[in-house]
C-alpha atoms as a PDB file:
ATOM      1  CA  UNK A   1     -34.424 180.664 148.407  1.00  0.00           C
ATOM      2  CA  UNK A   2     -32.429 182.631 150.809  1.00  0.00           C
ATOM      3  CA  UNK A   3     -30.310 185.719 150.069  1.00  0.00           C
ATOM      4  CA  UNK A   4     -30.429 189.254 151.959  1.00  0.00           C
ATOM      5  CA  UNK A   5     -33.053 190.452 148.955  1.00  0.00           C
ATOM      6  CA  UNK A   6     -35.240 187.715 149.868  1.00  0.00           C
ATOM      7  CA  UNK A   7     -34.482 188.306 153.617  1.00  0.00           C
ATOM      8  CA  UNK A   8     -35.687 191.524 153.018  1.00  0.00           C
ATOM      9  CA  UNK A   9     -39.086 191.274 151.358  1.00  0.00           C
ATOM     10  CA  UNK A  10     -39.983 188.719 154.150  1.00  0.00           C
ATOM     11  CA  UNK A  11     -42.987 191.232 155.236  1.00  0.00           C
ATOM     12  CA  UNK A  12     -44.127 190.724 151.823  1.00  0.00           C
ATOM     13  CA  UNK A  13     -44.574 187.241 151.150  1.00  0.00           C
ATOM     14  CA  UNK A  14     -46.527 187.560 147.299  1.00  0.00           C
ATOM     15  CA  UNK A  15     -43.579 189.421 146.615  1.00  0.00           C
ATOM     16  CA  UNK A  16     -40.954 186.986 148.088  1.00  0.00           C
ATOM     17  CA  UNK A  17     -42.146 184.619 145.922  1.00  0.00           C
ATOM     18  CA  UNK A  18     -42.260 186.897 142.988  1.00  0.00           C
ATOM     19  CA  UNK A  19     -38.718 187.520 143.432  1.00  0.00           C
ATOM     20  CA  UNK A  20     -37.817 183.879 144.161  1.00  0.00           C
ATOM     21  CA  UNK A  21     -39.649 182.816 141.098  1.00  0.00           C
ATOM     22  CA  UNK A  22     -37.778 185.878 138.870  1.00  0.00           C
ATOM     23  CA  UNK A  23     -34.616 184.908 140.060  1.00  0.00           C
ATOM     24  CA  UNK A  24     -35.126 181.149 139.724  1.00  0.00           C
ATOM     25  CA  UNK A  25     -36.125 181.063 136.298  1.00  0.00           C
ATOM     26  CA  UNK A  26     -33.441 183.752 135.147  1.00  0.00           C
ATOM     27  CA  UNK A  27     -31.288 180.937 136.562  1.00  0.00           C
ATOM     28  CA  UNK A  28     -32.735 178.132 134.932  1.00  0.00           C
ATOM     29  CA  UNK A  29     -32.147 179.297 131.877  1.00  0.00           C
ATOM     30  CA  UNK A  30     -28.251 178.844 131.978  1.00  0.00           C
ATOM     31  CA  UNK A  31     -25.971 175.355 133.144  1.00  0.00           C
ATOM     32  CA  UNK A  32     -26.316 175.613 136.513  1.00  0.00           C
ATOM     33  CA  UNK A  33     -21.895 175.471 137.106  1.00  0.00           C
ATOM     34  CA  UNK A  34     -21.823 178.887 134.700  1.00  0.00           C
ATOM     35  CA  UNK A  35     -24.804 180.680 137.293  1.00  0.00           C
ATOM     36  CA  UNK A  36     -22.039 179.258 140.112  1.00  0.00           C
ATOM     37  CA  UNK A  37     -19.238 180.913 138.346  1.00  0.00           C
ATOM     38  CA  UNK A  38     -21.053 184.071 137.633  1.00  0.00           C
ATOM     39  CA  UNK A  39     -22.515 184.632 141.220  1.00  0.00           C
ATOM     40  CA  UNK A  40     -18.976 184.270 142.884  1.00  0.00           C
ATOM     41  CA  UNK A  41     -17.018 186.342 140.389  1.00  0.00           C
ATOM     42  CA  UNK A  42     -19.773 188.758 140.981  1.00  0.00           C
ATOM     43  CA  UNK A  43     -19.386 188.240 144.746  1.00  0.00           C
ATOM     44  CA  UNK A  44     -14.985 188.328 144.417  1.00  0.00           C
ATOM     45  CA  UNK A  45     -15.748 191.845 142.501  1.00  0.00           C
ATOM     46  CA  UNK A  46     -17.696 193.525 146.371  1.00  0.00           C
ATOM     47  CA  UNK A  47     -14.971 191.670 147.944  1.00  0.00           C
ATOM     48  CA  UNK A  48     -17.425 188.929 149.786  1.00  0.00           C
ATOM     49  CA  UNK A  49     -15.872 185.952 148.037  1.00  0.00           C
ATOM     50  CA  UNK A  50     -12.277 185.049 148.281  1.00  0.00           C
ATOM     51  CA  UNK A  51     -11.864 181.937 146.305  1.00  0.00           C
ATOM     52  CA  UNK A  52     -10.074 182.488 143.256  1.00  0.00           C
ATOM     53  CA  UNK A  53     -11.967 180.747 140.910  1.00  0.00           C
ATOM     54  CA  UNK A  54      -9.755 178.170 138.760  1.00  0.00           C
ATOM     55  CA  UNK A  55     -10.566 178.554 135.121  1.00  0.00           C
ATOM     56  CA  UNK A  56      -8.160 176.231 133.773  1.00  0.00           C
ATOM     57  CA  UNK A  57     -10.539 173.651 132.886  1.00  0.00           C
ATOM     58  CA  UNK A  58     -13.107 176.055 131.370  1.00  0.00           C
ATOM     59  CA  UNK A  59     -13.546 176.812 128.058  1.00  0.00           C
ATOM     60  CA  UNK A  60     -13.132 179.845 125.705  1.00  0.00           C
ATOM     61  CA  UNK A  61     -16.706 181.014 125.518  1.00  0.00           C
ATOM     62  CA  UNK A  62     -17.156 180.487 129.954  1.00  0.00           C
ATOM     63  CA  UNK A  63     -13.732 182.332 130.792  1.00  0.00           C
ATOM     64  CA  UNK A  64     -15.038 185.437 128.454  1.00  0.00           C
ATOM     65  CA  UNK A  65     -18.452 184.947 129.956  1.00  0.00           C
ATOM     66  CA  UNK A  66     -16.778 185.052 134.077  1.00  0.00           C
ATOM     67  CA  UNK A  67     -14.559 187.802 132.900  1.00  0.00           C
ATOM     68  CA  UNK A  68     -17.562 189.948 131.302  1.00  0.00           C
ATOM     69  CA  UNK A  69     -19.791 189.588 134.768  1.00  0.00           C
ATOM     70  CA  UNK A  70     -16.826 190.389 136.694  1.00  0.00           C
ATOM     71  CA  UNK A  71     -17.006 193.746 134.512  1.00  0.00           C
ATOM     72  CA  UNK A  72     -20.296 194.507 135.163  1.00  0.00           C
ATOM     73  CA  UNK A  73     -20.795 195.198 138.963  1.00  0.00           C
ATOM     74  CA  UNK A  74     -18.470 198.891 138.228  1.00  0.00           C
ATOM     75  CA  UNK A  75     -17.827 198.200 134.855  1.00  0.00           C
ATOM     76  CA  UNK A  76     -20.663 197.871 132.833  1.00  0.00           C
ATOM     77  CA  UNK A  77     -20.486 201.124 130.836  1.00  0.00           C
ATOM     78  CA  UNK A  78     -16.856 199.946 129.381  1.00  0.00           C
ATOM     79  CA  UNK A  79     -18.367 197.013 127.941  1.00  0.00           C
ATOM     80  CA  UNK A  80     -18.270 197.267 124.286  1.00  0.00           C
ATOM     81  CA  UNK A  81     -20.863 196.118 121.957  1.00  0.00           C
ATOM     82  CA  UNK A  82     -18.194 193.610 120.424  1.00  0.00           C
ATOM     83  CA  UNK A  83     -17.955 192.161 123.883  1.00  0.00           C
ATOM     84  CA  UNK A  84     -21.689 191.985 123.977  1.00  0.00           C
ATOM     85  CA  UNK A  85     -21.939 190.363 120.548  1.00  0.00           C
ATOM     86  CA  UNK A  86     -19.703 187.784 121.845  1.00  0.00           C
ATOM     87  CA  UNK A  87     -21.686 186.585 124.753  1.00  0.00           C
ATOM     88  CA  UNK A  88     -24.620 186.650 122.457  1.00  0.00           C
ATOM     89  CA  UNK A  89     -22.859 184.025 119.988  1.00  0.00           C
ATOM     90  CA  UNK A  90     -21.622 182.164 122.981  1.00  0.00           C
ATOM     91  CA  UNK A  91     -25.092 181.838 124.792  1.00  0.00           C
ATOM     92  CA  UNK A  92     -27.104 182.803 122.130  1.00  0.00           C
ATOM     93  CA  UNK A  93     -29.692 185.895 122.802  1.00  0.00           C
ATOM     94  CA  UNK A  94     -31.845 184.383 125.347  1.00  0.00           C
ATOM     95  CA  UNK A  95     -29.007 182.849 127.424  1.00  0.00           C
ATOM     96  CA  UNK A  96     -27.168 186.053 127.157  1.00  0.00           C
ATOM     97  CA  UNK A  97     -30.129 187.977 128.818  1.00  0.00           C
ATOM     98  CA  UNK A  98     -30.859 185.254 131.393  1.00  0.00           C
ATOM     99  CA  UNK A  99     -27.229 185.564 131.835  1.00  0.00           C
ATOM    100  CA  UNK A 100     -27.134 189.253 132.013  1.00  0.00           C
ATOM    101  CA  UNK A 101     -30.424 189.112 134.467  1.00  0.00           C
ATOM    102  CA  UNK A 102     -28.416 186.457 136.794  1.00  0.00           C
ATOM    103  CA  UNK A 103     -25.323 188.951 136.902  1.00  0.00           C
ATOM    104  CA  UNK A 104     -27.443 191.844 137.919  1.00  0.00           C
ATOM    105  CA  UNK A 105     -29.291 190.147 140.332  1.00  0.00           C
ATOM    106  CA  UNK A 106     -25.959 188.696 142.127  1.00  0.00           C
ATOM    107  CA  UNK A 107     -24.227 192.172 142.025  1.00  0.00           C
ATOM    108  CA  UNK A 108     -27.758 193.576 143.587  1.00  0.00           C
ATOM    109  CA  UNK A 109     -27.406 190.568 146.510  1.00  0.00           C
ATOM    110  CA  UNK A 110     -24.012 191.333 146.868  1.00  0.00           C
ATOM    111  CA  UNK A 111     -24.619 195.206 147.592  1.00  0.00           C
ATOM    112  CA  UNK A 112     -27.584 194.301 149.526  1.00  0.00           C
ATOM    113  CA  UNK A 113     -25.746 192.187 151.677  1.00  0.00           C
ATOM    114  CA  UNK A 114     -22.963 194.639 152.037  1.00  0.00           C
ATOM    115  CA  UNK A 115     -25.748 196.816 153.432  1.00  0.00           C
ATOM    116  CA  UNK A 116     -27.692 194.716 155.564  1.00  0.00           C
ATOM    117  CA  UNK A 117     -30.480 195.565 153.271  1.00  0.00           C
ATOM    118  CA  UNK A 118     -32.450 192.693 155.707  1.00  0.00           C
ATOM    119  CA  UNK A 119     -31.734 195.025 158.504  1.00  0.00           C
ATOM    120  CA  UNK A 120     -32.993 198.124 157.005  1.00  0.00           C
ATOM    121  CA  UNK A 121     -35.907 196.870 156.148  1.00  0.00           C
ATOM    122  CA  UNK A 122     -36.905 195.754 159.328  1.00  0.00           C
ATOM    123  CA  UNK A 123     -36.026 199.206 160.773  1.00  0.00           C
END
């Protein structure tokens, strides 16, 4: 696993791993093109990613899914329960808080890496 978070807890190797493991079962839990799709809306939100993402071919229950993490980095109070309920019947309730885990945990990378988090932990 690599990632400025990781980078960052490098002096700490038990909790590296802890982390690594976290984030790696968090993504295991979803298809692995819809933890893709969520980590580079997430990362198009901070402005780190500028490939549009094409959502033409993806269906119903995915587009609400990239639209909802894409809502979460500054958005997430707005969300309404409604919306919530929806990405529960799409993913059902444990995909929707592996999901929601995953989205956190890419708008955390993405802030990290906006800070050099790496770098200020070394200082």
């Amino acid at each position: 696993m690599s990632g400025p978070v990781h980078a960052a807890l490098a002096s700490d190797p038990v909790l590296a791993a802890h982390y690594a493991e976290f984030r790696s079962r968090a993504e295991g839990a979803l298809d692995p093109a819809l933890v893709a799709l969520v980590r580079q809306a997430v990362a198009m939100v901070h402005g780190i990613d500028a490939a549009p993402i094409d959502d033409s071919a993806l269906d119903e229950g995915t587009r609400a899914a990239i639209a909802y993490a894409r809502r979460m980095p500054f958005e997430h109070t707005a969300i309404t329960d409604a919306e919530a309920a929806a990405m529960v019947a799409h993913l059902g309730e444990p995909g929707f808080v592996a999901f929601s885990v995953v989205t956190a945990l890419a708008d955390a990378e993405c802030r990290a890496a906006l800070v050099d988090l790496p770098g200020l932990a070394a200082a």
